[in-house]
PDB file of N, CA and C in Angstrom:
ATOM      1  N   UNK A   1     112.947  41.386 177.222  1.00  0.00           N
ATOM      2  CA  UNK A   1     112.507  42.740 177.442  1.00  0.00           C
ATOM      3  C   UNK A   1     113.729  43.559 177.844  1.00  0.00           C
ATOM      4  N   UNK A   2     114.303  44.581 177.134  1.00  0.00           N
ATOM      5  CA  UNK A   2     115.100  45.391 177.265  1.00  0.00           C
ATOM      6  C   UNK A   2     114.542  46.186 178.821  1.00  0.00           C
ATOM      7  N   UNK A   3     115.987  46.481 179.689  1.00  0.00           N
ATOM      8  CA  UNK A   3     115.677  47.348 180.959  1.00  0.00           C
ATOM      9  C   UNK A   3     116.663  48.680 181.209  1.00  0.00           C
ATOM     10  N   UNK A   4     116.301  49.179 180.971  1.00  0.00           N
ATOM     11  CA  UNK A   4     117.333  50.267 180.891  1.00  0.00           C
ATOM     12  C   UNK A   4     117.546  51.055 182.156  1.00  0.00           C
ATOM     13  N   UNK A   5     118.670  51.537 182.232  1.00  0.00           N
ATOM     14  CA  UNK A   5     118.617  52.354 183.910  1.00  0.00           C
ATOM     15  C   UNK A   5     120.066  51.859 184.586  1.00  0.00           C
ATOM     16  N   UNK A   6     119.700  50.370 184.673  1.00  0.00           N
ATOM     17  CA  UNK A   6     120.635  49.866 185.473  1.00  0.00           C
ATOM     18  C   UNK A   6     120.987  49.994 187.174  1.00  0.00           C
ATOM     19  N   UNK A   7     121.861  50.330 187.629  1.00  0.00           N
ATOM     20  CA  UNK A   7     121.925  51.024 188.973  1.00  0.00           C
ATOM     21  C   UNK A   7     122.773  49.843 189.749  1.00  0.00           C
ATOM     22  N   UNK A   8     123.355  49.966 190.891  1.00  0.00           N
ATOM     23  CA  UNK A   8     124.257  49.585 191.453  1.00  0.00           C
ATOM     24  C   UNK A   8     124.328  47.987 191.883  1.00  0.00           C
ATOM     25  N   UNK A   9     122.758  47.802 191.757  1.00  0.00           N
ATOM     26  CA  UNK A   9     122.709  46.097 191.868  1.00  0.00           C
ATOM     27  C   UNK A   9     122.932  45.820 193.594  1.00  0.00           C
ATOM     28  N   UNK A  10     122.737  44.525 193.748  1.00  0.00           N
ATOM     29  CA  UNK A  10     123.211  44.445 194.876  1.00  0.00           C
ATOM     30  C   UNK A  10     124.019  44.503 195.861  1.00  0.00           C
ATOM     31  N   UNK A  11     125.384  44.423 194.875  1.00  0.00           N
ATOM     32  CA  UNK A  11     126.398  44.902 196.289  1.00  0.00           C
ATOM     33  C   UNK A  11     126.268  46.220 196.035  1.00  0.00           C
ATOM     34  N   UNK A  12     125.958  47.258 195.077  1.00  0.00           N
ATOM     35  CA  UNK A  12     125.860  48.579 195.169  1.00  0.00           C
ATOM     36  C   UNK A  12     125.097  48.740 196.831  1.00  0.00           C
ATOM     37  N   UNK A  13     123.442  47.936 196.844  1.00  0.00           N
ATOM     38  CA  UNK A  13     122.686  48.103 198.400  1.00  0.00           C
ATOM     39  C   UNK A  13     123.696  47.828 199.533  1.00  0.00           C
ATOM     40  N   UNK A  14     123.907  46.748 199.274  1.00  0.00           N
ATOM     41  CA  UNK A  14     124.969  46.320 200.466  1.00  0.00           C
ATOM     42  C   UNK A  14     125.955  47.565 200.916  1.00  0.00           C
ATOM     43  N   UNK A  15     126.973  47.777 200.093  1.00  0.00           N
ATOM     44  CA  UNK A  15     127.595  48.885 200.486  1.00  0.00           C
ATOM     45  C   UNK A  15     127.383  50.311 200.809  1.00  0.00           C
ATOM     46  N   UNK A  16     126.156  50.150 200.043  1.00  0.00           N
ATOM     47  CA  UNK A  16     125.234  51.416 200.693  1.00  0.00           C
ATOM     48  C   UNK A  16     124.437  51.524 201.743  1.00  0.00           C
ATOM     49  N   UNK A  17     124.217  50.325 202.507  1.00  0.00           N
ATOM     50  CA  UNK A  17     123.938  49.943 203.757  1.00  0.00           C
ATOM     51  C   UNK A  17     124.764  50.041 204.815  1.00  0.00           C
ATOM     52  N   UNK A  18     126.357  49.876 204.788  1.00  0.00           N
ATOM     53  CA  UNK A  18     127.171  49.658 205.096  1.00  0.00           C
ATOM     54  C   UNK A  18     128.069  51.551 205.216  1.00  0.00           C
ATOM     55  N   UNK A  19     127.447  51.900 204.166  1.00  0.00           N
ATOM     56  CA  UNK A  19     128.118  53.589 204.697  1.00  0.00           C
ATOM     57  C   UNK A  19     127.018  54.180 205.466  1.00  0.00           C
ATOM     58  N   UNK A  20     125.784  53.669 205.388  1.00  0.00           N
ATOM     59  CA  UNK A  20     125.412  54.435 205.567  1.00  0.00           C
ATOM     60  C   UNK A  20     124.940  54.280 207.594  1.00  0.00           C
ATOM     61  N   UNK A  21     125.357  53.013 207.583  1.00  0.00           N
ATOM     62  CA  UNK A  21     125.664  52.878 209.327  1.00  0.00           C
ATOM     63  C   UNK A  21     126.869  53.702 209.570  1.00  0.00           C
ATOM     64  N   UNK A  22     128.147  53.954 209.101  1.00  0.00           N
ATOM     65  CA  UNK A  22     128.903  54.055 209.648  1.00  0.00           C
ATOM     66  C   UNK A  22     128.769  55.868 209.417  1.00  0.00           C
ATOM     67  N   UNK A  23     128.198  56.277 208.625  1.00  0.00           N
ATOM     68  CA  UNK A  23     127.395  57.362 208.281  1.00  0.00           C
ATOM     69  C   UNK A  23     126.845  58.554 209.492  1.00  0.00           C
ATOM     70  N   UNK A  24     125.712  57.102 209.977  1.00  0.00           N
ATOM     71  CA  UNK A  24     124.764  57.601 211.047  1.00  0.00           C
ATOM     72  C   UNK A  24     123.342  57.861 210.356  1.00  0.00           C
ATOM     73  N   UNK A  25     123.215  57.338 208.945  1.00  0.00           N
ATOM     74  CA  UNK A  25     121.944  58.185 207.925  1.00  0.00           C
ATOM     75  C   UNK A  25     121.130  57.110 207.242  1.00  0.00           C
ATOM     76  N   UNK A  26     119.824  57.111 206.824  1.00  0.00           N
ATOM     77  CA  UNK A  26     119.486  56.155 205.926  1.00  0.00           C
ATOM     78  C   UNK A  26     119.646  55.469 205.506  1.00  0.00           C
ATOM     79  N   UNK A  27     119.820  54.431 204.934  1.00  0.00           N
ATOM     80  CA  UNK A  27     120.030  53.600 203.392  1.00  0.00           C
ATOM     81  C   UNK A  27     118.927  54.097 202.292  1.00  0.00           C
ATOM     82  N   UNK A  28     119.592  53.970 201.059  1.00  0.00           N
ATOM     83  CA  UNK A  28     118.839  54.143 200.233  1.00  0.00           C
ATOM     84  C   UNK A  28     117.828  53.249 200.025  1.00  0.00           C
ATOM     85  N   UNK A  29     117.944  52.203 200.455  1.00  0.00           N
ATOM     86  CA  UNK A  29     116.441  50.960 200.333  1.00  0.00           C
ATOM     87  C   UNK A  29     116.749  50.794 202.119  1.00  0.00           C
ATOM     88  N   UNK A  30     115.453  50.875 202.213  1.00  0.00           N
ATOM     89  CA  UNK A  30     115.207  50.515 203.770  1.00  0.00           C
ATOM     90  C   UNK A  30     114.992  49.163 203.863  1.00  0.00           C
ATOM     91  N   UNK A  31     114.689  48.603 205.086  1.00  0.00           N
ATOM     92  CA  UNK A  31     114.584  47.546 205.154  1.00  0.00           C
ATOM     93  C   UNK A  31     113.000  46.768 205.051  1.00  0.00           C
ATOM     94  N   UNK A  32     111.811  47.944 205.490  1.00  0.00           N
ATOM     95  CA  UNK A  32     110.509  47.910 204.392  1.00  0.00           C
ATOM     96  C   UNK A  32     110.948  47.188 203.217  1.00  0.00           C
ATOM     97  N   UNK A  33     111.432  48.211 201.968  1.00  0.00           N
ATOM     98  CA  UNK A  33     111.626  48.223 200.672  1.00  0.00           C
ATOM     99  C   UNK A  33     112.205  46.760 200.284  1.00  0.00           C
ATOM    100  N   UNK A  34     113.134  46.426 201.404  1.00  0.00           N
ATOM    101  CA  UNK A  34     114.138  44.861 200.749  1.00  0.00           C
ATOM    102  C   UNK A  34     113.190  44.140 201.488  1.00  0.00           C
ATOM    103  N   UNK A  35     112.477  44.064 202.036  1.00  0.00           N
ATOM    104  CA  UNK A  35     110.958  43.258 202.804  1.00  0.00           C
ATOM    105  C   UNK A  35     110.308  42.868 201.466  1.00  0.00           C
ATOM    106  N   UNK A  36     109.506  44.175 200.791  1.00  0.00           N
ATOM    107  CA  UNK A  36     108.404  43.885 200.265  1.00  0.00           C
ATOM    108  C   UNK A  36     109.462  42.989 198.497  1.00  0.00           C
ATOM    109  N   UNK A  37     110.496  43.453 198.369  1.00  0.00           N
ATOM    110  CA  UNK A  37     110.917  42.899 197.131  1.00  0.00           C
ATOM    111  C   UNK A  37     111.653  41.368 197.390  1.00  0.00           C
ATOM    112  N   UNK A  38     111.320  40.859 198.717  1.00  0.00           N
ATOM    113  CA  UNK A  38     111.577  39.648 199.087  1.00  0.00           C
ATOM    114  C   UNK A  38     110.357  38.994 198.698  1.00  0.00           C
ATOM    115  N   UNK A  39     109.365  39.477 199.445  1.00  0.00           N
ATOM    116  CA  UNK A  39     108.023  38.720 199.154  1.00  0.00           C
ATOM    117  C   UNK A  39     107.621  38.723 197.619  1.00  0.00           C
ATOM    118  N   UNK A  40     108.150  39.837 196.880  1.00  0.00           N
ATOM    119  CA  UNK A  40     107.677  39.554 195.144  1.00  0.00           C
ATOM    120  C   UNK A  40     108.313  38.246 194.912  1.00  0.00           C
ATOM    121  N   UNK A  41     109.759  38.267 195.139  1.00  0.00           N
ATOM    122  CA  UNK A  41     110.847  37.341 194.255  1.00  0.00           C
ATOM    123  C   UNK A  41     109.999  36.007 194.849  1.00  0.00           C
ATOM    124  N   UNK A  42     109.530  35.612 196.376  1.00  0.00           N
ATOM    125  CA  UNK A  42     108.995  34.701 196.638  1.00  0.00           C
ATOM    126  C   UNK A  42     107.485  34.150 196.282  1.00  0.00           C
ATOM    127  N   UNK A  43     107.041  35.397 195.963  1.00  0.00           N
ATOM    128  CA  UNK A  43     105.756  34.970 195.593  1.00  0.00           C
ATOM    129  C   UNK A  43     106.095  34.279 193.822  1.00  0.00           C
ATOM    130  N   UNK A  44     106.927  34.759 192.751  1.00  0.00           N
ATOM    131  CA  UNK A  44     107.379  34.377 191.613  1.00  0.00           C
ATOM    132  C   UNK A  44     107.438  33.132 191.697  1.00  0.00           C
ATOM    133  N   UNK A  45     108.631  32.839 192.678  1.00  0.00           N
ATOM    134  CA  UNK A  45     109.050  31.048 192.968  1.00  0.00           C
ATOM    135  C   UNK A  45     108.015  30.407 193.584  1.00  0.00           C
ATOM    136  N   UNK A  46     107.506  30.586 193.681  1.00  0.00           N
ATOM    137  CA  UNK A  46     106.290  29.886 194.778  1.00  0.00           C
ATOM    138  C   UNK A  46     105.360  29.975 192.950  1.00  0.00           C
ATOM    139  N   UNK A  47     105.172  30.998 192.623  1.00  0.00           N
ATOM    140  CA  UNK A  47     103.781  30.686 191.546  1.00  0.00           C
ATOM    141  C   UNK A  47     104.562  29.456 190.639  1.00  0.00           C
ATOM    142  N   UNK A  48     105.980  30.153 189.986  1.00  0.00           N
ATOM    143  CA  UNK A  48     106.426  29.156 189.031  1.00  0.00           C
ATOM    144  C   UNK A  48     106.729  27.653 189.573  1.00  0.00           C
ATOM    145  N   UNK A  49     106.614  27.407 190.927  1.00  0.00           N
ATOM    146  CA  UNK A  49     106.944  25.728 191.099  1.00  0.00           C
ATOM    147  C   UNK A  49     105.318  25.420 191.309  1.00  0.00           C
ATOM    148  N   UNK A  50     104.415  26.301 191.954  1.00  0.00           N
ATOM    149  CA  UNK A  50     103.018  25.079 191.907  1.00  0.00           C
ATOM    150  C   UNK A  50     102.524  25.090 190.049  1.00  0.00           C
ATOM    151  N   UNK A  51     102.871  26.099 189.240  1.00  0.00           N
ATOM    152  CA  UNK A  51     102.076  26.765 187.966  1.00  0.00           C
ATOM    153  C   UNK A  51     101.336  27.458 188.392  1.00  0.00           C
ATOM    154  N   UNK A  52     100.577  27.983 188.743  1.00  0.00           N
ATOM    155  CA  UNK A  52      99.687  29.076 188.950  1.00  0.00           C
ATOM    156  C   UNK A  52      99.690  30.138 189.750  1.00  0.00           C
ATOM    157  N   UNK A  53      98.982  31.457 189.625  1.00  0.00           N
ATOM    158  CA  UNK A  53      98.742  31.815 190.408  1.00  0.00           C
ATOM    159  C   UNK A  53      99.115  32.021 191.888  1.00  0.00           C
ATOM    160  N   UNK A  54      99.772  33.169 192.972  1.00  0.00           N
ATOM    161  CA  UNK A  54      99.298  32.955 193.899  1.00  0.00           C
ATOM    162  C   UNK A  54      99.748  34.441 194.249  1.00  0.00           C
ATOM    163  N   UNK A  55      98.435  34.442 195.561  1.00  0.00           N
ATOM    164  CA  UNK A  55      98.100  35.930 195.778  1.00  0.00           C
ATOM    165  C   UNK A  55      99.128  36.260 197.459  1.00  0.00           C
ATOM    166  N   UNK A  56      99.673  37.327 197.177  1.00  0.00           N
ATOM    167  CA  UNK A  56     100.425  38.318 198.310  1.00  0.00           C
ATOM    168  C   UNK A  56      99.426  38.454 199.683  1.00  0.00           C
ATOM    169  N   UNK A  57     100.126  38.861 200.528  1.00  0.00           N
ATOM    170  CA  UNK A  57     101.301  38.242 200.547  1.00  0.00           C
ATOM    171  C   UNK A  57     101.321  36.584 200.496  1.00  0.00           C
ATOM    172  N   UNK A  58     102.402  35.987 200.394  1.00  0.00           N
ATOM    173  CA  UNK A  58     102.801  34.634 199.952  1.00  0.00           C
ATOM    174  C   UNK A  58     102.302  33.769 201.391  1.00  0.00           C
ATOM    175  N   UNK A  59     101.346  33.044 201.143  1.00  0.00           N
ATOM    176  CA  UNK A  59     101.161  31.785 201.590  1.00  0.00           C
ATOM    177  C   UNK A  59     102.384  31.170 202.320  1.00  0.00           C
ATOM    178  N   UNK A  60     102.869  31.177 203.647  1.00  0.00           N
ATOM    179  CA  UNK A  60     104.467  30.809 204.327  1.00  0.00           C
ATOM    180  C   UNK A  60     104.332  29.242 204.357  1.00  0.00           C
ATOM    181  N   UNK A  61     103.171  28.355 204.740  1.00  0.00           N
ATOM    182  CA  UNK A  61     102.950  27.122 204.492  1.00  0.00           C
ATOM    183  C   UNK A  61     103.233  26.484 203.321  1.00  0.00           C
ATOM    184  N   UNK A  62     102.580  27.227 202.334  1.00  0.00           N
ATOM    185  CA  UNK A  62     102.748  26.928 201.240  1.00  0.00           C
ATOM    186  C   UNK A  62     104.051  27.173 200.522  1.00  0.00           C
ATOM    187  N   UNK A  63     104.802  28.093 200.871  1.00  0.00           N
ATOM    188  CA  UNK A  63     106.168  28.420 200.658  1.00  0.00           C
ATOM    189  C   UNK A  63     106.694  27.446 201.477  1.00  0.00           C
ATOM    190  N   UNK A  64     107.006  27.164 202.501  1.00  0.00           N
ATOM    191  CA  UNK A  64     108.081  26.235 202.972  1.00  0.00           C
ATOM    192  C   UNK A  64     107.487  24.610 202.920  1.00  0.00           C
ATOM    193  N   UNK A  65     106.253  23.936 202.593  1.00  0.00           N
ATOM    194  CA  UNK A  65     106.180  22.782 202.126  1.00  0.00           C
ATOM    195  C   UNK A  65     107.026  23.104 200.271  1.00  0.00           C
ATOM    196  N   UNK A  66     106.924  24.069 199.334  1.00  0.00           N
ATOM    197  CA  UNK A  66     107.913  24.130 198.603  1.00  0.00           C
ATOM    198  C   UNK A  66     109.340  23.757 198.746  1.00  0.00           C
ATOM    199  N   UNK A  67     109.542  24.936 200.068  1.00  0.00           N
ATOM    200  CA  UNK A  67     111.188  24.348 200.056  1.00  0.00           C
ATOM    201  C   UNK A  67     111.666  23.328 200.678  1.00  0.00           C
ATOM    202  N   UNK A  68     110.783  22.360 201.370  1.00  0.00           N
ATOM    203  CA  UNK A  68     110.494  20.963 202.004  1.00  0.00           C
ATOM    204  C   UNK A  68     111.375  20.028 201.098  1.00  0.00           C
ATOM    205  N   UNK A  69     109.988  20.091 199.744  1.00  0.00           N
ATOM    206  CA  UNK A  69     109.874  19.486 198.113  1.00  0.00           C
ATOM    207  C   UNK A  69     111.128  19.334 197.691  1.00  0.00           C
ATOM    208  N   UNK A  70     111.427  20.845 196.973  1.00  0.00           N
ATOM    209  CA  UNK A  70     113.032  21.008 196.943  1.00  0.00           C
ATOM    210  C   UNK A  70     114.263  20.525 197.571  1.00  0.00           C
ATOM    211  N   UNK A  71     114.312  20.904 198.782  1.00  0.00           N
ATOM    212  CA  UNK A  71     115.365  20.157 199.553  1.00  0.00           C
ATOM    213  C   UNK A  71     115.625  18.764 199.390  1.00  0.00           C
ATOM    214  N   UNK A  72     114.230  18.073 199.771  1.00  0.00           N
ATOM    215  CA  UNK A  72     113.906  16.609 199.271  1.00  0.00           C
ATOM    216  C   UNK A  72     114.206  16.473 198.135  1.00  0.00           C
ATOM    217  N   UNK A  73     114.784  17.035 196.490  1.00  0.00           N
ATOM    218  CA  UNK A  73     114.561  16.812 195.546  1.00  0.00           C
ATOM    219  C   UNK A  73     113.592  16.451 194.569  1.00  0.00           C
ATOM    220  N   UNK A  74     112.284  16.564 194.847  1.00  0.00           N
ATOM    221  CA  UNK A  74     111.263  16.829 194.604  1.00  0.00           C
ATOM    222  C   UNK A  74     110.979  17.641 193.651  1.00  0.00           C
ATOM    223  N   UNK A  75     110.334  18.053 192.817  1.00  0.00           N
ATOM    224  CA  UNK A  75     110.287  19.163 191.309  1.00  0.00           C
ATOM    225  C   UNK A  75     108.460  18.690 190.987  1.00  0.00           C
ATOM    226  N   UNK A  76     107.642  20.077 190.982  1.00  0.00           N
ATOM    227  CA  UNK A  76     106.675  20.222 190.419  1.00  0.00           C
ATOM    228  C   UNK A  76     106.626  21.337 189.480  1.00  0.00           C
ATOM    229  N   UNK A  77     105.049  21.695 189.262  1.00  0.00           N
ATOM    230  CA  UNK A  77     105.076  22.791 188.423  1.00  0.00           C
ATOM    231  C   UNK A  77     105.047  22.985 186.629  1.00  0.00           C
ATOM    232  N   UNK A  78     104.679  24.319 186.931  1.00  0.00           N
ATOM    233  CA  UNK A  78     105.043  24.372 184.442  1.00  0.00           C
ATOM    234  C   UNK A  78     106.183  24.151 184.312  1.00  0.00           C
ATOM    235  N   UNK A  79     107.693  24.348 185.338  1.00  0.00           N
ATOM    236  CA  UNK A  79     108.849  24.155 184.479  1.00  0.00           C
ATOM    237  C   UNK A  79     109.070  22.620 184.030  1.00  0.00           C
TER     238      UNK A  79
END
């Protein structure tokens, strides 16, 4: 899927976090905003290692017996 737009990526946030303390002003992504796009990316990894489904916010049990699995070397899931 083509994405067009682009934009500064992550160290773009970072450094824009970083002026904007020394600033005294906002960031352009608050820390809400990098909250809730934590819990997407985790809810993704969490659906793609059980296969299915799973509903927001993310299950934390169920997320860290994942990264339990993992650590252990362990691998479930559609992949």
């Amino acid at each position: 899927m083509p994405v067009s737009g682009g934009g500064p990526g992550h160290r773009g946030v970072f450094e824009d976090f970083a002026r904007a303390v020394r600033e005294g002003r906002p960031p352009l992504v608050t820390g809400e905003e990098g909250r809730k796009s934590l819990e997407l990316v985790n809810a993704v990894l969490l659906s793609s290692y059980l296969g299915r489904w799973v509903e927001l916010p993310v299950d934390r049990d169920a997320y860290d017996e994942m990264l339990r699995e993992l650590r252990a070397g362990r691998r479930r899931g559609a992949g």
